[in-house]
PDB file of N, CA and C in Angstrom:
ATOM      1  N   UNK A   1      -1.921  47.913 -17.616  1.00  0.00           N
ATOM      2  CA  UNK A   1      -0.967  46.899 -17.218  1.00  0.00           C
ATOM      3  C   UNK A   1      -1.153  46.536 -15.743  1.00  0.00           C
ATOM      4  N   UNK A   2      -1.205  47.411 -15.232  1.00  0.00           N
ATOM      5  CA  UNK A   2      -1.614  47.335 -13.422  1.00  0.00           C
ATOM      6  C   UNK A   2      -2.854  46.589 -13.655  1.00  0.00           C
ATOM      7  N   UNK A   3      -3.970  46.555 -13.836  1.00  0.00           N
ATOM      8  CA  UNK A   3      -5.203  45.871 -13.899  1.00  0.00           C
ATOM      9  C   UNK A   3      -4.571  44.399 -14.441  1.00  0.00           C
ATOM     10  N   UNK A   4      -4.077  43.901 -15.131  1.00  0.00           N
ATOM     11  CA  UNK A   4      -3.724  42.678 -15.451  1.00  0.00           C
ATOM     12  C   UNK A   4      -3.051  42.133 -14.818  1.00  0.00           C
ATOM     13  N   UNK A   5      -2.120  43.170 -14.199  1.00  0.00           N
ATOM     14  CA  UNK A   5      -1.109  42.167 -12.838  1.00  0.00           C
ATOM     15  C   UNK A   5      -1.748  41.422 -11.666  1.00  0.00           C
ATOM     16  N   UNK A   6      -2.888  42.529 -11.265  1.00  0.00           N
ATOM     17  CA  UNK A   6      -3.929  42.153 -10.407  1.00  0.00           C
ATOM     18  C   UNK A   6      -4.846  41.191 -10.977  1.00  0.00           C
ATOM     19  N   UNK A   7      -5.263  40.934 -12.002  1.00  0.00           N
ATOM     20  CA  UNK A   7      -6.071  39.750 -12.739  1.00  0.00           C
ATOM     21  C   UNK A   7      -5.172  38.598 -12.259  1.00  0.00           C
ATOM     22  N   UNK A   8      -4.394  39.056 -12.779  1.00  0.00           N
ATOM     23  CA  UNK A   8      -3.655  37.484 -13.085  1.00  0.00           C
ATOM     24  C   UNK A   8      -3.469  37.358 -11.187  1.00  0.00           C
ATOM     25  N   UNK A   9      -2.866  38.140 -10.285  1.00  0.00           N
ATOM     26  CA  UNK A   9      -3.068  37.749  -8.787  1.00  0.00           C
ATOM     27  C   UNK A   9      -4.311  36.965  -8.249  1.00  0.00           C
ATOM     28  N   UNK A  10      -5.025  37.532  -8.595  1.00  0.00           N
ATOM     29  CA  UNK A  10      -6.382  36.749  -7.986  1.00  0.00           C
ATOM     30  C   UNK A  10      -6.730  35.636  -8.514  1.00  0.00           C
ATOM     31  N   UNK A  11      -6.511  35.455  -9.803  1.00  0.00           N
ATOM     32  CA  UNK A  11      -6.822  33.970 -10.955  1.00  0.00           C
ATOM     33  C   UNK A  11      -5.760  32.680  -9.976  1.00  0.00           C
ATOM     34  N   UNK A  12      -4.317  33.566  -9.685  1.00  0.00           N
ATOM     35  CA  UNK A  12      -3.128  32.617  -9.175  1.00  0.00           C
ATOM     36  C   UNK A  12      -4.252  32.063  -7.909  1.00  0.00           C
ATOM     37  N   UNK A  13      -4.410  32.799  -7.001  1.00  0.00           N
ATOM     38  CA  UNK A  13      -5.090  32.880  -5.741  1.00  0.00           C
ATOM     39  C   UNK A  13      -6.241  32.043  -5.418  1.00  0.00           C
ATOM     40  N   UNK A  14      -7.103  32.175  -6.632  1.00  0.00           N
ATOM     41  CA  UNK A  14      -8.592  31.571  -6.864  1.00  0.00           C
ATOM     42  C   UNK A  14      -7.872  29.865  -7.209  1.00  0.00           C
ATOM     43  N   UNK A  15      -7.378  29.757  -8.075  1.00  0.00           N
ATOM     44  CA  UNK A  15      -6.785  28.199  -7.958  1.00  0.00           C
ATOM     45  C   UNK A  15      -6.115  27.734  -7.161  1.00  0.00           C
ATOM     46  N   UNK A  16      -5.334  28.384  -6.168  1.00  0.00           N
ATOM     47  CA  UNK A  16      -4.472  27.823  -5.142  1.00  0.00           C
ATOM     48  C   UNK A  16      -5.593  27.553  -3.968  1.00  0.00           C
ATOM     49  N   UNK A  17      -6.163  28.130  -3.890  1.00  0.00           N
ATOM     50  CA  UNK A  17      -7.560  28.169  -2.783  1.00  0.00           C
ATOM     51  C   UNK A  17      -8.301  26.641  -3.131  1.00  0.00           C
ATOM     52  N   UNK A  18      -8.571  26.555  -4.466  1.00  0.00           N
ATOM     53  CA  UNK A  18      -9.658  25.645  -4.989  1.00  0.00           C
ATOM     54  C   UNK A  18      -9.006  24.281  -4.663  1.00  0.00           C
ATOM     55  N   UNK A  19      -7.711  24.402  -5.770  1.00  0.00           N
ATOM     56  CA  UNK A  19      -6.836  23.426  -5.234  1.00  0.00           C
ATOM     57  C   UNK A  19      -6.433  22.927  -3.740  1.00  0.00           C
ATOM     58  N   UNK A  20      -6.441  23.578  -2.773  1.00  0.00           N
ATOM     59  CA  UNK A  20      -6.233  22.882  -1.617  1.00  0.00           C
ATOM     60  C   UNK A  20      -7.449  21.974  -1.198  1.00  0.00           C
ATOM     61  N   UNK A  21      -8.306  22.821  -1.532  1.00  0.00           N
ATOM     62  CA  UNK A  21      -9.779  22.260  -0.812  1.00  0.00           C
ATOM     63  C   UNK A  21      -9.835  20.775  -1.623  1.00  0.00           C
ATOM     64  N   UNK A  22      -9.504  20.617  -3.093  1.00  0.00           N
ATOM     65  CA  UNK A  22      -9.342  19.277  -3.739  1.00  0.00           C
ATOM     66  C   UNK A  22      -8.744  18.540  -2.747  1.00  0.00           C
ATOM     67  N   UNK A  23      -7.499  19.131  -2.554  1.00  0.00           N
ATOM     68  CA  UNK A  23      -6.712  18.469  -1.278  1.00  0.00           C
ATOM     69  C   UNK A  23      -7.337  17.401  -0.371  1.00  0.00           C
ATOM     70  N   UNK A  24      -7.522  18.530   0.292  1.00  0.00           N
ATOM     71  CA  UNK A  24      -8.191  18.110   1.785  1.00  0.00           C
ATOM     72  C   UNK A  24      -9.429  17.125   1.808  1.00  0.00           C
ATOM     73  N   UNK A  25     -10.675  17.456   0.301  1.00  0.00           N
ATOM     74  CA  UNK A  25     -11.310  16.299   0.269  1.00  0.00           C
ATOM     75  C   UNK A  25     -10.965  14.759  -0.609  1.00  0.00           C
ATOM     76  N   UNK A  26      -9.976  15.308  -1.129  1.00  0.00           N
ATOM     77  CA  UNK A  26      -9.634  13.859  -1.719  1.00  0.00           C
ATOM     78  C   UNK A  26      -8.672  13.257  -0.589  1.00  0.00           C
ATOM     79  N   UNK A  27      -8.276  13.794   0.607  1.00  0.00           N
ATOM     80  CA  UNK A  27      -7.336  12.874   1.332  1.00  0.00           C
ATOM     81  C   UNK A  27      -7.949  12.541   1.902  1.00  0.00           C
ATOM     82  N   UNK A  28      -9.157  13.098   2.520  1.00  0.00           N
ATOM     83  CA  UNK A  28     -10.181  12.367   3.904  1.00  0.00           C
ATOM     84  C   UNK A  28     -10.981  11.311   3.165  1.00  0.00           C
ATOM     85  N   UNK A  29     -11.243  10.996   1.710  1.00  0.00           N
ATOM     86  CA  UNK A  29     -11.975  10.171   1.195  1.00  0.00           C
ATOM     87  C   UNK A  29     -10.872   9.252   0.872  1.00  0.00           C
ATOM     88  N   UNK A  30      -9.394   9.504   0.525  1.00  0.00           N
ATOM     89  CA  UNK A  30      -8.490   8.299   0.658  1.00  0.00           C
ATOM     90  C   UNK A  30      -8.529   7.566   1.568  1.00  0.00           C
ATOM     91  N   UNK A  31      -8.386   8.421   3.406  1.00  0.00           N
ATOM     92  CA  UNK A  31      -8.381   7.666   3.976  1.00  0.00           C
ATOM     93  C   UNK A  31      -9.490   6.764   4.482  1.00  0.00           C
ATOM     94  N   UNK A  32     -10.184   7.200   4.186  1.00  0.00           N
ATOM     95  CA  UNK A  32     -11.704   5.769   4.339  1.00  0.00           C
ATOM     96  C   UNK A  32     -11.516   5.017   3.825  1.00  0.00           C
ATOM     97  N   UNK A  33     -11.008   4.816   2.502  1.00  0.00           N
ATOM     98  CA  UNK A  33     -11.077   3.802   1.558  1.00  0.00           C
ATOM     99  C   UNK A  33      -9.986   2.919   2.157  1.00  0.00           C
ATOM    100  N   UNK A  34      -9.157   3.699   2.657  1.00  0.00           N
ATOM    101  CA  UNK A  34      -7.572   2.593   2.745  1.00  0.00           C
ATOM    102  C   UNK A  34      -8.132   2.338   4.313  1.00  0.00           C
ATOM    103  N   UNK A  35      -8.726   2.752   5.521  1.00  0.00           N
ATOM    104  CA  UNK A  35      -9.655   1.855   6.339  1.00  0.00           C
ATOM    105  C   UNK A  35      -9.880   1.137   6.283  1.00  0.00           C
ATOM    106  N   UNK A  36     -10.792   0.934   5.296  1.00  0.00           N
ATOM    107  CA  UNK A  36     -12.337  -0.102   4.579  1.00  0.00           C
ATOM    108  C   UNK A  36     -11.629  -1.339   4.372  1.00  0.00           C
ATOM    109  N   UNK A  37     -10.562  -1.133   3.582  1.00  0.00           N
ATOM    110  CA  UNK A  37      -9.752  -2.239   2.579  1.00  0.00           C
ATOM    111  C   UNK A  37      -8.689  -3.019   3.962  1.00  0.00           C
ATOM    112  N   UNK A  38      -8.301  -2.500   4.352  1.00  0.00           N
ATOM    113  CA  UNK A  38      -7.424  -3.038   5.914  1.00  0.00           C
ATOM    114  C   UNK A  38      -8.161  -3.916   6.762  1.00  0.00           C
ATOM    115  N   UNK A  39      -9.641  -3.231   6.857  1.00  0.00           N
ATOM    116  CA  UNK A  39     -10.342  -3.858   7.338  1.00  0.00           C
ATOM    117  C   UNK A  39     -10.692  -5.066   6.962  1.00  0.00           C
ATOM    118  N   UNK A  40     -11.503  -5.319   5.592  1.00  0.00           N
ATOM    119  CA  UNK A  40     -11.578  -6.336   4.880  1.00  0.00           C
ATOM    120  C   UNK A  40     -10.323  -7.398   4.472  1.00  0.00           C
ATOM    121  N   UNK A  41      -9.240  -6.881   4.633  1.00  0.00           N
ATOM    122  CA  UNK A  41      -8.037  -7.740   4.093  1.00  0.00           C
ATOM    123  C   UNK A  41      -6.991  -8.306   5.275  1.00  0.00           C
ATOM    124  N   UNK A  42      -7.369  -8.993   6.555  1.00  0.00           N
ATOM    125  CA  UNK A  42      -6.572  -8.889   7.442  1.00  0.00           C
ATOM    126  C   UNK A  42      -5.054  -9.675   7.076  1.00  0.00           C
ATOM    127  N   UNK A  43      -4.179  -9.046   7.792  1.00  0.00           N
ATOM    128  CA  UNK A  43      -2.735  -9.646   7.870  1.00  0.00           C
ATOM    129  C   UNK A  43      -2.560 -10.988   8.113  1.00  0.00           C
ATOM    130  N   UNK A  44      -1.826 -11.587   7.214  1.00  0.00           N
ATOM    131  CA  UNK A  44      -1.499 -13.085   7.672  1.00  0.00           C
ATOM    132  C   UNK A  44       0.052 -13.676   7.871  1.00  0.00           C
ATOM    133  N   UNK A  45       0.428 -14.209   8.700  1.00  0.00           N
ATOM    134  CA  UNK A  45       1.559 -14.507   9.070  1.00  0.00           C
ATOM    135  C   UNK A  45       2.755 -14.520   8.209  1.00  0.00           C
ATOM    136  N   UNK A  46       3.964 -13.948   8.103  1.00  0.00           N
ATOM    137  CA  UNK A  46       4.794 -14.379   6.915  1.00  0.00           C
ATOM    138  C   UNK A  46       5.695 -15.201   7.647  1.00  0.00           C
ATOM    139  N   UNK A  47       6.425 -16.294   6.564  1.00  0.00           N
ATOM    140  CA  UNK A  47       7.153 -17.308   6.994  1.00  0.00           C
ATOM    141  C   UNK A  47       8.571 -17.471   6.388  1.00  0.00           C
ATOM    142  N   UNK A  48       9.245 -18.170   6.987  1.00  0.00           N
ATOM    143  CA  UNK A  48      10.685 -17.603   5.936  1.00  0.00           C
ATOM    144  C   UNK A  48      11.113 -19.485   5.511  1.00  0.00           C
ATOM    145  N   UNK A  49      11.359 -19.461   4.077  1.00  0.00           N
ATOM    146  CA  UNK A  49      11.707 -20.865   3.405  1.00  0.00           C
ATOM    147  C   UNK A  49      12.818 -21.094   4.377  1.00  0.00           C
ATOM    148  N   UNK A  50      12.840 -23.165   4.545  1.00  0.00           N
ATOM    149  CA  UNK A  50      14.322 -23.270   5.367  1.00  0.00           C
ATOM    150  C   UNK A  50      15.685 -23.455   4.403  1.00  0.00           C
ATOM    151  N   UNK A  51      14.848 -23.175   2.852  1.00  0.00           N
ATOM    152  CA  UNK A  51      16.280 -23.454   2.209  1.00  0.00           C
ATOM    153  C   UNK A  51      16.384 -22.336   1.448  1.00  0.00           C
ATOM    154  N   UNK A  52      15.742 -21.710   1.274  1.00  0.00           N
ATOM    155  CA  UNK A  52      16.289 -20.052   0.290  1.00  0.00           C
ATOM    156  C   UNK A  52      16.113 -19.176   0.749  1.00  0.00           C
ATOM    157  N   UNK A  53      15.742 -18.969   1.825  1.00  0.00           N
ATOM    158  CA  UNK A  53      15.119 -17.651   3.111  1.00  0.00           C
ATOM    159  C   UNK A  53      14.109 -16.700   2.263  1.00  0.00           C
ATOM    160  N   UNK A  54      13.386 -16.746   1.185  1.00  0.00           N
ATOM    161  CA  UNK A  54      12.405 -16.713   0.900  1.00  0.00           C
ATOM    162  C   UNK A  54      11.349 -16.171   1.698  1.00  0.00           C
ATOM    163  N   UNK A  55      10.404 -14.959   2.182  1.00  0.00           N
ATOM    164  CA  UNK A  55       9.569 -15.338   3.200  1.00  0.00           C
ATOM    165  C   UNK A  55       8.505 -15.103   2.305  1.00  0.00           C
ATOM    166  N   UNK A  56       7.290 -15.750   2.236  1.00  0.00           N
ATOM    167  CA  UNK A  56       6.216 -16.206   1.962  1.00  0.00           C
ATOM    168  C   UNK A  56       4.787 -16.075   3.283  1.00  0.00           C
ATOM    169  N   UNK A  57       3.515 -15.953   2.479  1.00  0.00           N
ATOM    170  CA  UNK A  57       2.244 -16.143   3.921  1.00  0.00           C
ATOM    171  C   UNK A  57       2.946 -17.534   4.094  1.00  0.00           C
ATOM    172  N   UNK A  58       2.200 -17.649   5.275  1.00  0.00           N
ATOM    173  CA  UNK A  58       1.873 -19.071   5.681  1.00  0.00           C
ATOM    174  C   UNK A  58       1.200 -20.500   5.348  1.00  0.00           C
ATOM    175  N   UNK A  59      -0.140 -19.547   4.623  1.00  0.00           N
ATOM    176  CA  UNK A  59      -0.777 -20.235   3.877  1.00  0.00           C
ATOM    177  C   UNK A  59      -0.437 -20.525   2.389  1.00  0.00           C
ATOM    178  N   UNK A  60       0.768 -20.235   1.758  1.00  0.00           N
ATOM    179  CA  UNK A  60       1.301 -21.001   0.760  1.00  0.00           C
ATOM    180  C   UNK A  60       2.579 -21.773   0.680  1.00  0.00           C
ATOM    181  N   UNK A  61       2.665 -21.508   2.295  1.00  0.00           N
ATOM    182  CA  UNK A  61       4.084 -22.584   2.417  1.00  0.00           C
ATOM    183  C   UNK A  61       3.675 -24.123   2.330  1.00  0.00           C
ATOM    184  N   UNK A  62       4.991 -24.467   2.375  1.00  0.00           N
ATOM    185  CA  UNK A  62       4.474 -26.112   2.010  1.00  0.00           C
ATOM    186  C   UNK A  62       5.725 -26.801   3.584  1.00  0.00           C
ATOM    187  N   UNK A  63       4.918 -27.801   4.288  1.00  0.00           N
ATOM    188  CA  UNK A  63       5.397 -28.151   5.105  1.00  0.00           C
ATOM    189  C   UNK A  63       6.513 -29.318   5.466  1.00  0.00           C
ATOM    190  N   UNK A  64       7.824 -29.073   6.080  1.00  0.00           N
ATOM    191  CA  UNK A  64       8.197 -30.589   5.550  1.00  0.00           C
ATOM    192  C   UNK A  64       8.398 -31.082   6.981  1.00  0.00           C
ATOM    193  N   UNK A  65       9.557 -31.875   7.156  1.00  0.00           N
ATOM    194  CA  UNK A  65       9.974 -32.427   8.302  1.00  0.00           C
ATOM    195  C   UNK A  65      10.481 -31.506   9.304  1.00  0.00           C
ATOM    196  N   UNK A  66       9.832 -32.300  10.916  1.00  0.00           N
ATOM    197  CA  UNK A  66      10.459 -30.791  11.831  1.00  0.00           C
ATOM    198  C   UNK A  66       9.597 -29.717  11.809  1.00  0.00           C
ATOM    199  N   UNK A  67       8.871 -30.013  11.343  1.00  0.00           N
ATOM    200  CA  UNK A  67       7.928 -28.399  11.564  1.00  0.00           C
ATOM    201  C   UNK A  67       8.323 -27.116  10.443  1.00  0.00           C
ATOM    202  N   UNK A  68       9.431 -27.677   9.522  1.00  0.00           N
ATOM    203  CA  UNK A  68      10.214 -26.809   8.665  1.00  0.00           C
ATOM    204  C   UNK A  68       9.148 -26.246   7.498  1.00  0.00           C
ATOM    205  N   UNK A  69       9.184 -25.091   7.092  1.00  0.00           N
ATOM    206  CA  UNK A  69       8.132 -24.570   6.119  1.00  0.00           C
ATOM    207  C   UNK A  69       9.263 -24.137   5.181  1.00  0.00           C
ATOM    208  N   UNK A  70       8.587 -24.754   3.926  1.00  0.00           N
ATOM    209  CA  UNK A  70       9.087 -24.310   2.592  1.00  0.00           C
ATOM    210  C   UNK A  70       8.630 -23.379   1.156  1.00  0.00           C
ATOM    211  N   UNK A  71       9.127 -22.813   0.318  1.00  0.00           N
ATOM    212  CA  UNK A  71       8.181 -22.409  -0.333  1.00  0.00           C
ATOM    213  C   UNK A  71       7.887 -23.060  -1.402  1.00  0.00           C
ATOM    214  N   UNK A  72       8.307 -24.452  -1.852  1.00  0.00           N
ATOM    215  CA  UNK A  72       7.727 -25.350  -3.223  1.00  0.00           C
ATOM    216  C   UNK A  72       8.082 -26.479  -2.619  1.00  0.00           C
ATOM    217  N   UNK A  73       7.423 -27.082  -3.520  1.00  0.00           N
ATOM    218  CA  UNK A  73       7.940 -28.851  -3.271  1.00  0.00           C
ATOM    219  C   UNK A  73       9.896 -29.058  -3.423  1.00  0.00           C
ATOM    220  N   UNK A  74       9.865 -28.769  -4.669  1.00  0.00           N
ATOM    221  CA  UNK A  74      11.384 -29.125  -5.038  1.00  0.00           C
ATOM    222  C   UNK A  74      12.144 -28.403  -4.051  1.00  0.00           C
ATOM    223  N   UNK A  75      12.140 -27.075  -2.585  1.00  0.00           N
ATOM    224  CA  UNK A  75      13.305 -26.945  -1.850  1.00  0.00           C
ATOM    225  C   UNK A  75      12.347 -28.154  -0.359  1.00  0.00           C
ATOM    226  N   UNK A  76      11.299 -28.791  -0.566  1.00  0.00           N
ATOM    227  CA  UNK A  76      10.938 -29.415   0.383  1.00  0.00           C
ATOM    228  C   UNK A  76      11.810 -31.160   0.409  1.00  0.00           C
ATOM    229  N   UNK A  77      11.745 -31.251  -1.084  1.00  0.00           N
ATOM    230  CA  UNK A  77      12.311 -32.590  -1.389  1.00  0.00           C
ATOM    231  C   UNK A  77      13.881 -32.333  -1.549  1.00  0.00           C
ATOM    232  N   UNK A  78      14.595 -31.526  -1.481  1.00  0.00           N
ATOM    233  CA  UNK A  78      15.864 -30.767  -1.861  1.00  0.00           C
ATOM    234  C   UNK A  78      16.649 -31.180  -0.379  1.00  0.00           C
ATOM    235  N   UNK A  79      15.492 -30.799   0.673  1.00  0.00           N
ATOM    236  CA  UNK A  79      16.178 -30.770   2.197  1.00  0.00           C
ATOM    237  C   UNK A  79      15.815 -32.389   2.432  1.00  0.00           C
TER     238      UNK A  79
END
């Protein structure tokens, strides 16, 4: 019975060990990837609708009078 308590200690031990090291290399290879992708994907301005406060990029607002940015035609023709 003593010999099995100790089996089973070291088996616990041997996977908690293995398992971290999974750890540690799957987080340093996360973070490259989420680098890479930041890199490639830069931030673009968000904008807020003048009639539903909506915020939207920039580049799919739609523009009306005044410099006012909207997010569709119908709250552009609405104002």
């Amino acid at each position: 019975m003593k010999y099995l308590l100790w089996g089973l200690v070291l088996y616990l031990g041997w996977r908690w060990v293995t398992a971290s090291r999974k750890t540690v290399s799957s987080d340093a290879a996360d973070g490259q990837s989420a680098r890479s992708g930041a890199d490639a994907q830069a931030a673009e301005k968000m904008v807020q609708c003048a009639r539903c406060g909506i915020h939207l990029p920039v580049s799919e607002a739609v523009s009306g009078n005044d410099a006012q940015l909207f997010c569709c035609e119908a709250h552009r023709n609405a104002a």
